[in-house]
Protein backbone atom coordinates (compact mmCIF):
# COMPACT_ATOMS: atom_id res chain seq x y z
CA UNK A 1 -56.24 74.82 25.78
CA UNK A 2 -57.93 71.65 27.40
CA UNK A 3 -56.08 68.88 28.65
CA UNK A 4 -56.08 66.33 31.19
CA UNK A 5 -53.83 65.93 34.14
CA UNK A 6 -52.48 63.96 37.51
CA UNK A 7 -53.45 65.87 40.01
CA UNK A 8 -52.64 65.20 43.81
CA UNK A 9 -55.36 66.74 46.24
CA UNK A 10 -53.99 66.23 49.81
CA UNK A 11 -51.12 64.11 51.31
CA UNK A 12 -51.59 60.05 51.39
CA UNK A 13 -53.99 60.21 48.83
CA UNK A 14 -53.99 58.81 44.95
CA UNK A 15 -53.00 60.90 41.63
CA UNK A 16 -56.17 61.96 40.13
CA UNK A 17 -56.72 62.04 36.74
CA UNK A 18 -58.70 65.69 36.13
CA UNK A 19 -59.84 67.92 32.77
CA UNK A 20 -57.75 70.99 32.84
CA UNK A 21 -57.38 74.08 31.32
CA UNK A 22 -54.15 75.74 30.07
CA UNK A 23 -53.80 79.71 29.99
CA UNK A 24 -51.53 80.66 26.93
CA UNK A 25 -47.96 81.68 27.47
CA UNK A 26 -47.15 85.08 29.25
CA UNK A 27 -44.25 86.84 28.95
CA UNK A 28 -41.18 84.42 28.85
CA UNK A 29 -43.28 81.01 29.40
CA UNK A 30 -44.03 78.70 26.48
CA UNK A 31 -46.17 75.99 26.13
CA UNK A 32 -44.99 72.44 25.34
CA UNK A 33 -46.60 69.10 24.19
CA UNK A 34 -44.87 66.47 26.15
CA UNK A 35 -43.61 63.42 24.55
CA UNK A 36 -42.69 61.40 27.76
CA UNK A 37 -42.76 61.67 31.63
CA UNK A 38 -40.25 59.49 34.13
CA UNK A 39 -41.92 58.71 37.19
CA UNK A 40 -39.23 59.83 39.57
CA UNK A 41 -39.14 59.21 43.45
CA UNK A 42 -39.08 63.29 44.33
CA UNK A 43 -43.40 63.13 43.06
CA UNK A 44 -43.81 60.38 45.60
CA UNK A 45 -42.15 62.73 48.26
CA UNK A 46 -45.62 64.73 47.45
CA UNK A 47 -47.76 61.98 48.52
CA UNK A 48 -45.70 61.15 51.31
CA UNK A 49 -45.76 64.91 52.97
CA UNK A 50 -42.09 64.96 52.67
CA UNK A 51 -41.68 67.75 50.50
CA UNK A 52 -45.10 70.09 51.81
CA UNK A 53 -44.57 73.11 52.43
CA UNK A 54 -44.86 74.64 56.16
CA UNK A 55 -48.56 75.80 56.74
CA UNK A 56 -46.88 79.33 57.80
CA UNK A 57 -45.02 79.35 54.48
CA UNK A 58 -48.01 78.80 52.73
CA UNK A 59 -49.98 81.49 54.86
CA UNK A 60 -46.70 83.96 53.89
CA UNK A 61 -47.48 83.26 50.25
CA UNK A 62 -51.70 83.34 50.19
CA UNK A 63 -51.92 80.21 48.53
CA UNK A 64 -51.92 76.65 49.47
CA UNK A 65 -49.75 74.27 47.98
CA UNK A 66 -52.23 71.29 46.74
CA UNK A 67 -53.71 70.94 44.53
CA UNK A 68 -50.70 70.28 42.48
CA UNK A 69 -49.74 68.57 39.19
CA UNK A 70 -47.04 65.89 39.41
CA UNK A 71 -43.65 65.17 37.19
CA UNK A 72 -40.76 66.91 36.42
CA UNK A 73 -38.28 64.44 34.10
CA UNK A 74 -40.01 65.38 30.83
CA UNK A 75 -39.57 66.04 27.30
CA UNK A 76 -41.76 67.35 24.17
CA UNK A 77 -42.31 69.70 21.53
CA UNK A 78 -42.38 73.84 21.91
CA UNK A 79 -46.23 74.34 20.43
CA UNK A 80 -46.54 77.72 21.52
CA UNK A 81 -44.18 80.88 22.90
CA UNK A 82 -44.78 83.80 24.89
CA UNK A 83 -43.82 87.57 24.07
CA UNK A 84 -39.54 87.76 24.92
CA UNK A 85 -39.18 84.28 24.67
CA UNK A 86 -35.44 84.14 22.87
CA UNK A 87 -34.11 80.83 23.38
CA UNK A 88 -36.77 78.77 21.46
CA UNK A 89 -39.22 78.73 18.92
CA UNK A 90 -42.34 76.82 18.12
CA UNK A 91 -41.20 73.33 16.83
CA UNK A 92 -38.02 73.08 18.45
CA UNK A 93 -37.55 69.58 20.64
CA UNK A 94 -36.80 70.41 24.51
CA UNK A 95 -35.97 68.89 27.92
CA UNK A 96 -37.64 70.40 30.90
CA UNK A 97 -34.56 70.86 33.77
CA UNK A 98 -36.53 70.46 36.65
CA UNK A 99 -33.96 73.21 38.42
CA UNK A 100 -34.83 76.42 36.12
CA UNK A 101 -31.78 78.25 35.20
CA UNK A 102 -32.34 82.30 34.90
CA UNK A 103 -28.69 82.49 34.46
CA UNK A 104 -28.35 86.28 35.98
CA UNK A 105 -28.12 85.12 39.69
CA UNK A 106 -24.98 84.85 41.35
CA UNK A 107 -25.05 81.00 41.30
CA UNK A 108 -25.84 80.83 37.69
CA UNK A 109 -22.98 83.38 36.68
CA UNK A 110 -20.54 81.43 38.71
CA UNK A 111 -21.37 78.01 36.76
CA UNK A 112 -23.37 76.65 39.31
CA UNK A 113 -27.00 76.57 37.62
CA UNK A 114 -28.30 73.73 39.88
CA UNK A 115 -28.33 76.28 42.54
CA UNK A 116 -30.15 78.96 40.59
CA UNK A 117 -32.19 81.56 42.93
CA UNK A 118 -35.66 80.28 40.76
CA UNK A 119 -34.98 76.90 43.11
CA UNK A 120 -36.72 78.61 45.61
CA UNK A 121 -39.96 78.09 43.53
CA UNK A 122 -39.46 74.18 43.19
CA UNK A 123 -41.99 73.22 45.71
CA UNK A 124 -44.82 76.62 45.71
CA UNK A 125 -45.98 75.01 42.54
CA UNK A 126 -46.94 78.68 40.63
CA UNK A 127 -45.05 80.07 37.98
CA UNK A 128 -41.60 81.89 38.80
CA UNK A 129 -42.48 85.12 36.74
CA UNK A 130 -45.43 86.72 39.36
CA UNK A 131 -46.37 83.37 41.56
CA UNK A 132 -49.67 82.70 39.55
CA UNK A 133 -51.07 79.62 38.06
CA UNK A 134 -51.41 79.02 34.34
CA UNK A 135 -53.26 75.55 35.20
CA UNK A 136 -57.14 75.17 36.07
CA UNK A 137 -59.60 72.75 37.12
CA UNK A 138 -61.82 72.52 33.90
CA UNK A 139 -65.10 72.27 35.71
CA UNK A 140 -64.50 75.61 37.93
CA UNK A 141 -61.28 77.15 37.56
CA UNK A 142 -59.43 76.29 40.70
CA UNK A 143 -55.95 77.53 40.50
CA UNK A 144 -53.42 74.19 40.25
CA UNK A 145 -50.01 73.70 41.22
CA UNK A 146 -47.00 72.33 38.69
CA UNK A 147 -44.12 70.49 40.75
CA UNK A 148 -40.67 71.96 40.05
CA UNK A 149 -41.89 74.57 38.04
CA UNK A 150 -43.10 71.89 35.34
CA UNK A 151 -45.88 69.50 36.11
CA UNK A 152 -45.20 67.31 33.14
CA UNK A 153 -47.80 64.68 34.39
CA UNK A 154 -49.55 66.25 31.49
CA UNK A 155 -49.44 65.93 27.73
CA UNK A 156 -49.35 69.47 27.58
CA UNK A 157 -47.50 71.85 29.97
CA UNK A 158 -46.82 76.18 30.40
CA UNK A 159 -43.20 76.41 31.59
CA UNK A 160 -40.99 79.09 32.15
CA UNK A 161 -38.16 79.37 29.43
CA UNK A 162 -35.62 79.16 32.56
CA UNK A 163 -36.84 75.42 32.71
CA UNK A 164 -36.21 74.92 28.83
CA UNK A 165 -33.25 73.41 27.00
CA UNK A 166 -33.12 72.88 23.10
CA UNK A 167 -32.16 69.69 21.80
CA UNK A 168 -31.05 68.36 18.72
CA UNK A 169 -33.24 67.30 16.25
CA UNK A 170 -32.18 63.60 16.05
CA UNK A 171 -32.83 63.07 20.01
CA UNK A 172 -35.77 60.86 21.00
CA UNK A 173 -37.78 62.47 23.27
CA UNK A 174 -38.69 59.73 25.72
CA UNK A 175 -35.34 59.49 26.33
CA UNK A 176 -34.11 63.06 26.97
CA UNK A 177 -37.28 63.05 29.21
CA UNK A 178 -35.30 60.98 32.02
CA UNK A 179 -32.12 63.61 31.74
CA UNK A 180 -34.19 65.89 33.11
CA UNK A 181 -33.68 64.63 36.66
CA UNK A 182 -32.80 60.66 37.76
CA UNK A 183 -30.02 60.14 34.97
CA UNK A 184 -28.28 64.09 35.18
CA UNK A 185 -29.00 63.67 39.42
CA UNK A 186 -27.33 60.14 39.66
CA UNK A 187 -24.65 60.95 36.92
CA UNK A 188 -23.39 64.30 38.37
CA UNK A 189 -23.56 62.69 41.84
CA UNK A 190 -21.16 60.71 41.20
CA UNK A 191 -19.01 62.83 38.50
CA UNK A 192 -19.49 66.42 40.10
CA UNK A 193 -19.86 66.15 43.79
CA UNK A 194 -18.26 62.49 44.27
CA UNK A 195 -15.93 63.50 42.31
CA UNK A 196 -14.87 60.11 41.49
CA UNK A 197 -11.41 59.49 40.34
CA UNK A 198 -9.88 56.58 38.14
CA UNK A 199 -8.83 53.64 40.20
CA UNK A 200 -11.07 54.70 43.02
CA UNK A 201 -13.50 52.71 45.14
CA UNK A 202 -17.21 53.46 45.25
CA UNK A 203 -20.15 52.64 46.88
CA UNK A 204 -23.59 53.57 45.81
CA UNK A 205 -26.41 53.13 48.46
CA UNK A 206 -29.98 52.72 46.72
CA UNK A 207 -29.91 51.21 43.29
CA UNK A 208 -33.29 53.08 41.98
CA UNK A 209 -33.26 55.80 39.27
CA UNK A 210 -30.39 58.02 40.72
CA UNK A 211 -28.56 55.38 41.96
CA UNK A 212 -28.64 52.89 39.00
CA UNK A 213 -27.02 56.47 37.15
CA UNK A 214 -24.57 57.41 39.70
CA UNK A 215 -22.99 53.50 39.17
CA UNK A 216 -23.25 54.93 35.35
CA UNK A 217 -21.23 58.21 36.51
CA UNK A 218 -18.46 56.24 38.62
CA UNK A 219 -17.93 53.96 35.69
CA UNK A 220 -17.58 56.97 33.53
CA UNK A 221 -15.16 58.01 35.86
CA UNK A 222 -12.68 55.58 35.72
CA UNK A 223 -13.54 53.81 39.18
CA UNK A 224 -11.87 50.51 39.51
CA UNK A 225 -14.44 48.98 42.20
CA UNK A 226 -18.23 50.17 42.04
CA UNK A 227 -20.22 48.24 44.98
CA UNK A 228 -23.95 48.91 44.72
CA UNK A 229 -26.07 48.29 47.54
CA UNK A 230 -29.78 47.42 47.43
CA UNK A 231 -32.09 45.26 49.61
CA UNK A 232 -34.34 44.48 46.03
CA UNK A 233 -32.73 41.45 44.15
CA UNK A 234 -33.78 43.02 40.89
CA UNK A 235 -32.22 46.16 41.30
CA UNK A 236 -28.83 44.18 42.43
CA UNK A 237 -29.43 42.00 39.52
CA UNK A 238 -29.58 45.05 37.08
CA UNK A 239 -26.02 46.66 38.77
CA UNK A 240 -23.62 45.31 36.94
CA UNK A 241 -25.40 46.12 33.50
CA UNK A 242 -24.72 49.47 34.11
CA UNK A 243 -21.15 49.18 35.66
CA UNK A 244 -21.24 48.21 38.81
CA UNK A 245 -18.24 45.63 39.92
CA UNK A 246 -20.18 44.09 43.28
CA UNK A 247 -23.47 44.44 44.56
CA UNK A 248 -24.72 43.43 47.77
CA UNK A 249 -27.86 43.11 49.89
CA UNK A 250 -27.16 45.77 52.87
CA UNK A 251 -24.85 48.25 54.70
CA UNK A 252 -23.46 45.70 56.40
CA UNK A 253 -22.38 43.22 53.91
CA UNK A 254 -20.88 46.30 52.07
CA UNK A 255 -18.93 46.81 54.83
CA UNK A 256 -16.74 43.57 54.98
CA UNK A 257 -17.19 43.34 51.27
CA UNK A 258 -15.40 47.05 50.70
CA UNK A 259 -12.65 46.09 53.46
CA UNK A 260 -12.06 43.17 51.74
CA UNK A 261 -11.81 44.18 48.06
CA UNK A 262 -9.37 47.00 49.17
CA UNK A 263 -7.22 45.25 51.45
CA UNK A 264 -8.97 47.56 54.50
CA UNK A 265 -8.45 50.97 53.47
CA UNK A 266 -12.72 51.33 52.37
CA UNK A 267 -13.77 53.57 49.68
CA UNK A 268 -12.66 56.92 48.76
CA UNK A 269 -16.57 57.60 47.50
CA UNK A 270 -20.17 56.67 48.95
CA UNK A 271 -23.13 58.15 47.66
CA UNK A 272 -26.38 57.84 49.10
CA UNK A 273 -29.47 57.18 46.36
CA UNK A 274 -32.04 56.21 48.94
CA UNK A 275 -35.49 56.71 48.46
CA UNK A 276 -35.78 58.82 51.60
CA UNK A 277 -32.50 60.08 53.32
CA UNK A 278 -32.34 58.83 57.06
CA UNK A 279 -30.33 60.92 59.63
CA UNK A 280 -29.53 56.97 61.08
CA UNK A 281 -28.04 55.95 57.88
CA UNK A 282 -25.33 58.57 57.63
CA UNK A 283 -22.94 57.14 60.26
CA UNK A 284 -23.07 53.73 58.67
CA UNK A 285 -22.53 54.80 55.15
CA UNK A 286 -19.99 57.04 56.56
CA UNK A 287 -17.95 53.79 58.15
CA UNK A 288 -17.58 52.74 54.23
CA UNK A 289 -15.38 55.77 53.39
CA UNK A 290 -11.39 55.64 54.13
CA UNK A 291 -9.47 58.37 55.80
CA UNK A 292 -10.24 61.83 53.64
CA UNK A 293 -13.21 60.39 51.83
CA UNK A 294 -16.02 61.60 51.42
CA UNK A 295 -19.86 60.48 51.54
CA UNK A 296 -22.51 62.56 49.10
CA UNK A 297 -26.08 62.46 50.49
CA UNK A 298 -28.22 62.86 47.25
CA UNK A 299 -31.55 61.47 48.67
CA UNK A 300 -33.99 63.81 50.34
CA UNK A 301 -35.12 63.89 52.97
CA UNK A 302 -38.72 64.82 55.19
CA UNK A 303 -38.56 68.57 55.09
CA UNK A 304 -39.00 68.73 58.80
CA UNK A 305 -36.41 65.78 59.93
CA UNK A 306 -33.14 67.74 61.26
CA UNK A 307 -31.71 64.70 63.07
CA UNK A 308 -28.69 63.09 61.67
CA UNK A 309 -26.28 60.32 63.33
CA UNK A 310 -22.64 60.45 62.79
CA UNK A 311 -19.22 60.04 64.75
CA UNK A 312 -17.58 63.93 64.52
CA UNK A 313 -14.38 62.12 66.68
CA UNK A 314 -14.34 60.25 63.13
CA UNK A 315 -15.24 62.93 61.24
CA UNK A 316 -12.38 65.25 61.85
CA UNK A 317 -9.69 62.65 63.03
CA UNK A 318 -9.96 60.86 59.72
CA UNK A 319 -10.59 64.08 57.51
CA UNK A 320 -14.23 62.52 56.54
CA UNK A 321 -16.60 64.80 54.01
CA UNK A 322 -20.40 64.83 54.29
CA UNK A 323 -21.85 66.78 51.18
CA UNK A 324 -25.08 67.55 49.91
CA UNK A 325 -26.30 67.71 46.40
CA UNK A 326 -28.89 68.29 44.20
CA UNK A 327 -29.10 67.90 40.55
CA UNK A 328 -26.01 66.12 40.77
CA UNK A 329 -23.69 69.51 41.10
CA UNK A 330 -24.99 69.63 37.50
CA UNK A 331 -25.60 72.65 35.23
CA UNK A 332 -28.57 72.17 33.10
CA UNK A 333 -27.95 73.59 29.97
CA UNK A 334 -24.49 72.05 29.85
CA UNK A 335 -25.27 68.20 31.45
CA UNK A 336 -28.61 67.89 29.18
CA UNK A 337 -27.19 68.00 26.34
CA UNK A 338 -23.58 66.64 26.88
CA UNK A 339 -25.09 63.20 28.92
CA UNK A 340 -27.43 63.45 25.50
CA UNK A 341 -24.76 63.09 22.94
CA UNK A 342 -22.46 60.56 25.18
CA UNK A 343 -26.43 58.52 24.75
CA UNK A 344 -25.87 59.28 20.73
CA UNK A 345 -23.00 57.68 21.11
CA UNK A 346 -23.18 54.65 23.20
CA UNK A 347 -21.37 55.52 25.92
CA UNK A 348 -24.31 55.78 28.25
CA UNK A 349 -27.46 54.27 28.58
CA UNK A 350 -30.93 55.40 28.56
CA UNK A 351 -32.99 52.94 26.93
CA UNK A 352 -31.66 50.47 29.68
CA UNK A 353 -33.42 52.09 32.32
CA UNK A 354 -36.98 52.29 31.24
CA UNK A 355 -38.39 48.65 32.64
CA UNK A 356 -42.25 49.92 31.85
CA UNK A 357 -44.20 52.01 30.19
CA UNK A 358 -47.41 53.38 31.33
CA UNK A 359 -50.53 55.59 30.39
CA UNK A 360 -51.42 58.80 32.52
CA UNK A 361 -54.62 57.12 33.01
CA UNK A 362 -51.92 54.31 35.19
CA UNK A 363 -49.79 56.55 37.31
CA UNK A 364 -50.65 55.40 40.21
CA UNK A 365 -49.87 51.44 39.09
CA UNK A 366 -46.53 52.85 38.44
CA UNK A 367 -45.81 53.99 41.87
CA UNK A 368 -47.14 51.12 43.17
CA UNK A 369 -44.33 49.10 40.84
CA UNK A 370 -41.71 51.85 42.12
CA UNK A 371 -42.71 50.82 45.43
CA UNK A 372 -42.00 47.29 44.81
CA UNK A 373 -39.01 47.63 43.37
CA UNK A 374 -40.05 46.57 40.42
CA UNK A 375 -38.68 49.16 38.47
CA UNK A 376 -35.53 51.02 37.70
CA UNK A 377 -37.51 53.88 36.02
CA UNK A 378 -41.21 54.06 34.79
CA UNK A 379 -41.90 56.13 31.93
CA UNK A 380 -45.31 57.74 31.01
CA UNK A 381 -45.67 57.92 27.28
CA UNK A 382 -48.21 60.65 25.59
């Protein structure tokens, strides 16, 4: 099959918009036309060099990481499956989890599918079954890379049935493209590893597509006081449409505003949405939690930065948690669906968060917008 495709070359460079060809489906992959693509933040970690891999991993592996097809919050149509394919059939609506699920491993079997041993494939970019490439360069053939296992900056994709969850029929795909990542992330940040209680206090650091969904999570929750925190006016302006009680311009501000609102004690929760996690930033955000609270770090971070800032006198004296997550603490074939039908039924919002829609052809003007701050998610539409 020929397609086109966003293809990133090299580090600090631009998406590039390339003729591909698709190999069919091997055993347990299938191939799926996608209707939608959210331009996430974890892509722009590819341009950045936050997320490349160590030049001795990719000497270990015999293959070089770029070049490599964006996206991984998608959505489409099954068009095509592969021989022992179970799950799905041709026709059947799906969300891409950017985290496949094999569901053998012993995260998996102990209900913890965001941790799934196929995570270790997220960044090589080939596919999990036998580390080869089902994407080419058109003109020549050059092997290409998929992030997470997906690259759904594509409008057609060959994914492994790990990454694949059925939907209803009645779900509309641009939609259940963002659950794939930002809203599940955000929402099980605050749900699953914030484990926010009703009545508690929360602060959410970074209002962009995680964050905007972990102030959706907290108010899910029950949380009585949701403070969101964002240097972009728009983003502060956009808080309280999506549950947030306060919102406010910096760490600092946060920090009289929380010891005011609860009479000193601070917040049981603080999550951390950033674009890029900070090692400086931890003992700050930290300050905002009260005596045996705890702060979730959900942003990533440069693979190579292994600095972090934090008081361990306060740390231990005032039983203080510092947690990591990713995917939220979510499970994949159990989130995607569930967040979908709490969308059927107006109890959380997805159309909300899409402030523009772009062509594949404008992928780069959408991470220029992201950038900005101009948006709380982009969407690419096929």
């Amino acid at each position: 099959m020929d397609t086109r495709a966003a293809v990133l070359w090299k580090t600090h460079s631009p998406w590039e918009i390339e003729e591909i060809t698709l190999d069919p489906p091997k055993q347990g992959e299938v191939t799926v036309a996608l209707a939608a693509s959210g331009l996430c933040h974890s892509d722009e970690h590819l341009v950045t060099g936050d997320m490349q891999m160590p030049a001795d991993m990719q000497e270990l592996l015999g293959f070089p990481q770029y070049p490599i097809i964006g996206g991984h919050e998608g959505a489409g149509t099954v068009v095509e499956v592969g021989p022992g394919v179970t799950s799905v059939k041709e026709g059947d609506p799906v969300s891409l989890g950017f985290i496949p699920s094999c569901g053998r491993c012993p995260s998996c079997s102990s209900g913890r599918q965001n941790l799934c041993d196929l995570g270790q494939y997220l960044i090589v970019g080939k596919q999990v079954a036998d580390l080869t490439s089902r994407h080419h360069l058109a003109k020549d053939g050059t092997d290409i890379g998929i992030m997470c296992c997906l690259g759904t900056f594509a409008p057609y994709s060959v994914v492994n049935e790990a990454s694949v969850i059925k939907l209803e029929d009645d779900i509309p795909l641009d939609k259940a493209a963002l659950v794939g990542c930002g809203v599940t992330t955000g929402w099980g940040s605050a749900v699953y590893r914030a484990d926010v209680q009703p009545g508690e206090t929360v602060v959410v650091v970074g209002v962009g597509g995680i964050g905007i969904n972990a102030i959706q999570g907290a108010a899910a929750a029950g949380a009585r006081h949701i403070v969101a925190v964002d240097p972009v006016a728009f983003k502060r302006e956009q808080a309280p449409l999506f549950g947030a009680t306060h919102a406010c311009e910096t760490v600092e501000e946060a920090f009289a505003l929380v010891g005011e609102i609860t009479w000193g004690a601070m917040a049981e929760k603080a999550i951390i949405c950033t674009g890029v996690a900070e090692g400086s930033m931890i003992a700050s955000v930290l300050a905002l939690v009260s005596k045996g609270g705890r702060c979730v770090v959900t942003s990533v971070a440069d693979i190579k930065a292994t600095d972090v800032t934090l008081s361990l006198f306060e740390l231990t004296l005032m039983q203080k948690e510092l947690v990591g997550g990713i995917f939220g603490g979510a499970n994949p074939r159990k989130d995607i669906p569930r967040l979908l039908r709490l969308y059927k039924e107006g109890k959380l919002k997805l159309d909300e968060l899409i402030t523009s829609e772009y062509k594949l052809e404008d992928v780069n003007q959408g991470y220029q917008d992201m950038r900005d701050g101009k948006n709380l998610r982009g969407l690419i539409r096929y």
